[in-house]
N, C-alpha and C. Protein backbone atom coordinates (compact mmCIF):
# COMPACT_ATOMS: atom_id res chain seq x y z
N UNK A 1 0.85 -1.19 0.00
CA UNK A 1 0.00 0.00 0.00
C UNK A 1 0.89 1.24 0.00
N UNK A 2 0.93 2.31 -0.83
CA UNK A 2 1.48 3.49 -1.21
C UNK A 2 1.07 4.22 -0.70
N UNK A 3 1.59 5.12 0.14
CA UNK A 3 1.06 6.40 0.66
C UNK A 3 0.89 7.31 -0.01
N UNK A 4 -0.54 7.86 0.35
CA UNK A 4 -0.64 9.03 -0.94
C UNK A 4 -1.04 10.47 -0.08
N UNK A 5 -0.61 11.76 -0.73
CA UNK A 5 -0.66 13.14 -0.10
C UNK A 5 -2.45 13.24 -0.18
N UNK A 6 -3.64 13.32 0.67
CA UNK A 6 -4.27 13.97 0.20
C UNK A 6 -4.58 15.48 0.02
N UNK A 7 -5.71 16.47 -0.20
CA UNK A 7 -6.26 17.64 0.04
C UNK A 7 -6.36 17.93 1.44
N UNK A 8 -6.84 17.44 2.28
CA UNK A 8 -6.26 17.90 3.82
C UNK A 8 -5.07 18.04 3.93
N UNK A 9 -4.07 16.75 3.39
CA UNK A 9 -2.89 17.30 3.97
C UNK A 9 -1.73 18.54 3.64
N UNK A 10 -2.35 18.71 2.41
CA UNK A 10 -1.57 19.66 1.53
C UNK A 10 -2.15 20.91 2.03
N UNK A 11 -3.50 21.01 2.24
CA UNK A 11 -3.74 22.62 3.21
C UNK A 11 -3.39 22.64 4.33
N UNK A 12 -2.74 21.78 5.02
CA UNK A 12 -2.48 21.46 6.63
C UNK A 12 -1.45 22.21 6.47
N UNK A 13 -0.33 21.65 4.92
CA UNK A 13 1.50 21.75 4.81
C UNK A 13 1.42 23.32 4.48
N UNK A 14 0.03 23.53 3.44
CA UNK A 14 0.22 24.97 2.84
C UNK A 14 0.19 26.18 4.36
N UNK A 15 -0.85 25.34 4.88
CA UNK A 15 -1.18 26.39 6.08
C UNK A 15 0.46 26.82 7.29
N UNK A 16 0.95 25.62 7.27
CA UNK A 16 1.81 25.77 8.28
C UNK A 16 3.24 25.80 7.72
N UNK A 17 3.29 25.91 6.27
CA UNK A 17 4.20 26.75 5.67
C UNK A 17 4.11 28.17 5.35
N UNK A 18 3.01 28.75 5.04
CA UNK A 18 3.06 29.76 4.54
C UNK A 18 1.60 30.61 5.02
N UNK A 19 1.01 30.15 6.03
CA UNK A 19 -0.10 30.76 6.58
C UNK A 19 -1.49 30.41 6.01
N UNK A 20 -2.63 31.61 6.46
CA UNK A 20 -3.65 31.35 5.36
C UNK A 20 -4.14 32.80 5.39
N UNK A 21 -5.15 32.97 4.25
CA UNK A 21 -5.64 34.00 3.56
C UNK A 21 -6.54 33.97 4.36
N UNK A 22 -7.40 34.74 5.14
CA UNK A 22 -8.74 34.41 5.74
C UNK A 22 -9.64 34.19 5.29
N UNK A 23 -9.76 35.42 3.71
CA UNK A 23 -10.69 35.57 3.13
C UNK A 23 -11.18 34.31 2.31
N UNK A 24 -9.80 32.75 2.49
CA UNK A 24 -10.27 31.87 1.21
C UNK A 24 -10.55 30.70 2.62
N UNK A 25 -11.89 29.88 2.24
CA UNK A 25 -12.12 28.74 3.17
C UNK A 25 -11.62 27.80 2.53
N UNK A 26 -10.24 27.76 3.04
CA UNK A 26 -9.52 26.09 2.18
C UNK A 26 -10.20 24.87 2.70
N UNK A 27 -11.29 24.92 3.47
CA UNK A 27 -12.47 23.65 3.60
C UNK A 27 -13.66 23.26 2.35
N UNK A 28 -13.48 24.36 1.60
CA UNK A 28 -14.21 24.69 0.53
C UNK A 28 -14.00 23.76 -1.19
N UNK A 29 -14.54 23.24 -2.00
CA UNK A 29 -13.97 22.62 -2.66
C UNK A 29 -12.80 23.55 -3.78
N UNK A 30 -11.43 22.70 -3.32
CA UNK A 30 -10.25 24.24 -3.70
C UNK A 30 -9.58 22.98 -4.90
N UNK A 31 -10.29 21.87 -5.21
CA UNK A 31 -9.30 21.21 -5.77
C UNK A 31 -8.55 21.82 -7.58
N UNK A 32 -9.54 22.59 -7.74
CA UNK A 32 -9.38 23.07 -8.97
C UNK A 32 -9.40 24.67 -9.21
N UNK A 33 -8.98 24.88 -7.88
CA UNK A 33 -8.90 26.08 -8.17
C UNK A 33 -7.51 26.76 -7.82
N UNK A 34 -6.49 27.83 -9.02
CA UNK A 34 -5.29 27.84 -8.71
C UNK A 34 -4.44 28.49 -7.47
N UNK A 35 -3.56 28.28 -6.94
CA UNK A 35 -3.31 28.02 -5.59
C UNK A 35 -3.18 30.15 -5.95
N UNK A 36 -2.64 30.80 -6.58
CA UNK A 36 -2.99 31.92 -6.26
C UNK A 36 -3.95 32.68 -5.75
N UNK A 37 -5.37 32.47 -6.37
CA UNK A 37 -6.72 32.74 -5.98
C UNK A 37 -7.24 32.22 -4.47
N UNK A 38 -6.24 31.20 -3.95
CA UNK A 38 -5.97 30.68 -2.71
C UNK A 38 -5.27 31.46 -1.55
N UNK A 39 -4.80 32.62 -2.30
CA UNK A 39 -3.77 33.18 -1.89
C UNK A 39 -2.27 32.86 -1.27
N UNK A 40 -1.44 32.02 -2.41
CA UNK A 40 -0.32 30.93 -2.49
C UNK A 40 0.28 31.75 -3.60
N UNK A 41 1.61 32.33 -3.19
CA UNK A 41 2.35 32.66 -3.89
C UNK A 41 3.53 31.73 -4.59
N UNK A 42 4.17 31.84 -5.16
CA UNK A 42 5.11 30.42 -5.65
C UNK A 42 6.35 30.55 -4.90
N UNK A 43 6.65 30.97 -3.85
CA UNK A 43 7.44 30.94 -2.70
C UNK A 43 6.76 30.16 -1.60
N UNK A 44 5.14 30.50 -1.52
CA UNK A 44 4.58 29.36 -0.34
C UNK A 44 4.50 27.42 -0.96
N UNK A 45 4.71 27.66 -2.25
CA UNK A 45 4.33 26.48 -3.07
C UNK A 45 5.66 25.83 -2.92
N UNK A 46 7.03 26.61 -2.77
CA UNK A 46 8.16 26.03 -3.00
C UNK A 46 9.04 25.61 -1.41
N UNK A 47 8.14 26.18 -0.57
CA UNK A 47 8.25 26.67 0.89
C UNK A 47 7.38 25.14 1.23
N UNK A 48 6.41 24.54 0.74
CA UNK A 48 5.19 23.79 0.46
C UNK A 48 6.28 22.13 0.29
N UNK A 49 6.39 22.88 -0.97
CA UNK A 49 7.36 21.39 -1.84
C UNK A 49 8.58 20.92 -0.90
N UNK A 50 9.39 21.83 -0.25
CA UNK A 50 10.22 21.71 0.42
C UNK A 50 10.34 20.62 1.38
N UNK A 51 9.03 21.03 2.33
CA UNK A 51 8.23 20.50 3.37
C UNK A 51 8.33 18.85 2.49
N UNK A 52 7.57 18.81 1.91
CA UNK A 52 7.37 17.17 1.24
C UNK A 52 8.79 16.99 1.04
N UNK A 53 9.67 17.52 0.17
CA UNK A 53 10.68 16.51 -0.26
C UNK A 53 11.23 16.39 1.26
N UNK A 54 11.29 16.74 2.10
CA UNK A 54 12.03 16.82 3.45
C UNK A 54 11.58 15.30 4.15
N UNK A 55 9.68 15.44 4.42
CA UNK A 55 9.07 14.56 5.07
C UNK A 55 8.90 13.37 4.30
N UNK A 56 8.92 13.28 2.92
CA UNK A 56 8.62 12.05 1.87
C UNK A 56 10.24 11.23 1.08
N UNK A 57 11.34 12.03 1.60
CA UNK A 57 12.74 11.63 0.88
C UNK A 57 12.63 11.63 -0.26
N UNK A 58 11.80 12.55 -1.06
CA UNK A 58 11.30 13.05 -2.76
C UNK A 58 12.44 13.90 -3.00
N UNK A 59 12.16 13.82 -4.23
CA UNK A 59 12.77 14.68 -5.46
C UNK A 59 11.80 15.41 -6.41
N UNK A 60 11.40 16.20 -6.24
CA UNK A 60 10.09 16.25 -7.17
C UNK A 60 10.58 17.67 -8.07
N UNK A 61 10.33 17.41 -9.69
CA UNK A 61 10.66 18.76 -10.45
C UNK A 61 10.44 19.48 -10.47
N UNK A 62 10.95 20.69 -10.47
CA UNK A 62 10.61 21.98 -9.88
C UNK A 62 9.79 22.57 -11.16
N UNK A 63 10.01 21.98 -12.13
CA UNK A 63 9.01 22.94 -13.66
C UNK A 63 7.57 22.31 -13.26
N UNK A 64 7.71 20.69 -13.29
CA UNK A 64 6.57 20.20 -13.20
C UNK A 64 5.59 20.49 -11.68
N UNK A 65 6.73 21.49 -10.78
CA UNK A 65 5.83 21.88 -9.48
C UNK A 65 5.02 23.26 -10.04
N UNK A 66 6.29 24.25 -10.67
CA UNK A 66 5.73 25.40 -11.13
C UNK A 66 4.44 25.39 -12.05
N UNK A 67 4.19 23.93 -12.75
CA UNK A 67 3.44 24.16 -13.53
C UNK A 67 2.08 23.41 -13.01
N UNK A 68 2.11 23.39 -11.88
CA UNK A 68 0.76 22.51 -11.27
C UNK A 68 0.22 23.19 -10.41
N UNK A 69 -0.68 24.62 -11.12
CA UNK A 69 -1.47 25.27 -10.61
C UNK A 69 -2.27 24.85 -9.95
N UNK A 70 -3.17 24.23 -10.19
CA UNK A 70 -3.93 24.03 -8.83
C UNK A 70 -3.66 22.65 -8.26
N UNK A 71 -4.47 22.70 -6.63
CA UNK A 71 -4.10 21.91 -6.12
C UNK A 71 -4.01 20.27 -6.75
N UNK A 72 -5.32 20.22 -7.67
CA UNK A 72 -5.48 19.02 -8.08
C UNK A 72 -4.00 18.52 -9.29
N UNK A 73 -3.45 19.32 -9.60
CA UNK A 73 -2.31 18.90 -10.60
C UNK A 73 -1.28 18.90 -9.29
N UNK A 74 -1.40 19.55 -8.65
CA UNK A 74 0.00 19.32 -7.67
C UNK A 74 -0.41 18.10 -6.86
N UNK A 75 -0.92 17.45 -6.21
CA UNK A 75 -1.33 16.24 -5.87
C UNK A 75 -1.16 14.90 -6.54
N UNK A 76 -1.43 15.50 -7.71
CA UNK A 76 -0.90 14.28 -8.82
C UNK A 76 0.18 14.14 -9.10
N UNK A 77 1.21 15.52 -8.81
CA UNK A 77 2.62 15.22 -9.07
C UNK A 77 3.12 14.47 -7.69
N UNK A 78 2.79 15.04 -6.62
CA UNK A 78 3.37 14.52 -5.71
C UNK A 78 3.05 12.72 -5.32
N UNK A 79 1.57 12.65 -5.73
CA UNK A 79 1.45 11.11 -5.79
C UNK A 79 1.84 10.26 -6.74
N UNK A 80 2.05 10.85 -7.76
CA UNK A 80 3.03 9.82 -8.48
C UNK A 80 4.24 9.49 -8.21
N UNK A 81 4.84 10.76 -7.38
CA UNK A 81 6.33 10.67 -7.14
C UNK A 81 6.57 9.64 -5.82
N UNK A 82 5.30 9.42 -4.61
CA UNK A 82 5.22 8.71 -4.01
C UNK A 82 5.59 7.38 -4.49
N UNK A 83 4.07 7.22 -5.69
CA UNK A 83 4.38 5.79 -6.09
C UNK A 83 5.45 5.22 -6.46
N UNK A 84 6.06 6.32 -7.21
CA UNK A 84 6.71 5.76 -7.85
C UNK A 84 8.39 5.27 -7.17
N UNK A 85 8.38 6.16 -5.75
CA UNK A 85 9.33 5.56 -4.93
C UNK A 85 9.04 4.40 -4.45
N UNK A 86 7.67 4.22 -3.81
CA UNK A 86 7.08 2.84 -3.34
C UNK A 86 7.64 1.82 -4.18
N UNK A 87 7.38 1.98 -5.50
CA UNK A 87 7.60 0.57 -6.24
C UNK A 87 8.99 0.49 -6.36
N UNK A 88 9.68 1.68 -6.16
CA UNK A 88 10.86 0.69 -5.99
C UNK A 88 11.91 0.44 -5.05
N UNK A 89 11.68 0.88 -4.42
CA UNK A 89 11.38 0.32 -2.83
C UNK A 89 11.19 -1.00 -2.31
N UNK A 90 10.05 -1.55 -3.58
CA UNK A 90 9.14 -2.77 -3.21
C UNK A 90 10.71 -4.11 -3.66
């Protein structure tokens, strides 16, 4: 079984990396919506990524982070990068 990042945990990492906006309810459905309008600058995203490669022993690309506006593309990068350590690992 592969551990995977969900949407709680990534507003938990966003929150306690880089704060929160008041005005945005990240309880709200945010999966598709881009982390700017979230009020996530690409210093909290990289401040964000950090956090994971630290806690997950990842490597994850920094174009393919820059380019995964919203949460739902950044989730997918980071869970693939999970898997894809899992399997070999396995």
């Amino acid at each position: 079984m592969s551990l995977q990042l969900t949407l709680d945990d990534l507003t938990a990492l966003l929150r306690a990396c880089a704060g929160e906006d008041e005005t945005v309810d990240l309880g709200a459905d945010v999966l598709d919506t881009p982390f700017v309008e979230l009020g996530y600058d690409s210093l909290a995203i990289l401040q964000t990524t950090g956090q994971i490669e630290r806690d997950h022993s990842l490597s994850l690309d920094e174009d393919a982070v820059a380019e995964a506006e919203p949460p739902r593309q950044y989730l997918a990068l980071v869970n693939t990068a999970l898997a894809t350590r899992s399997q070999r690992a396995a």
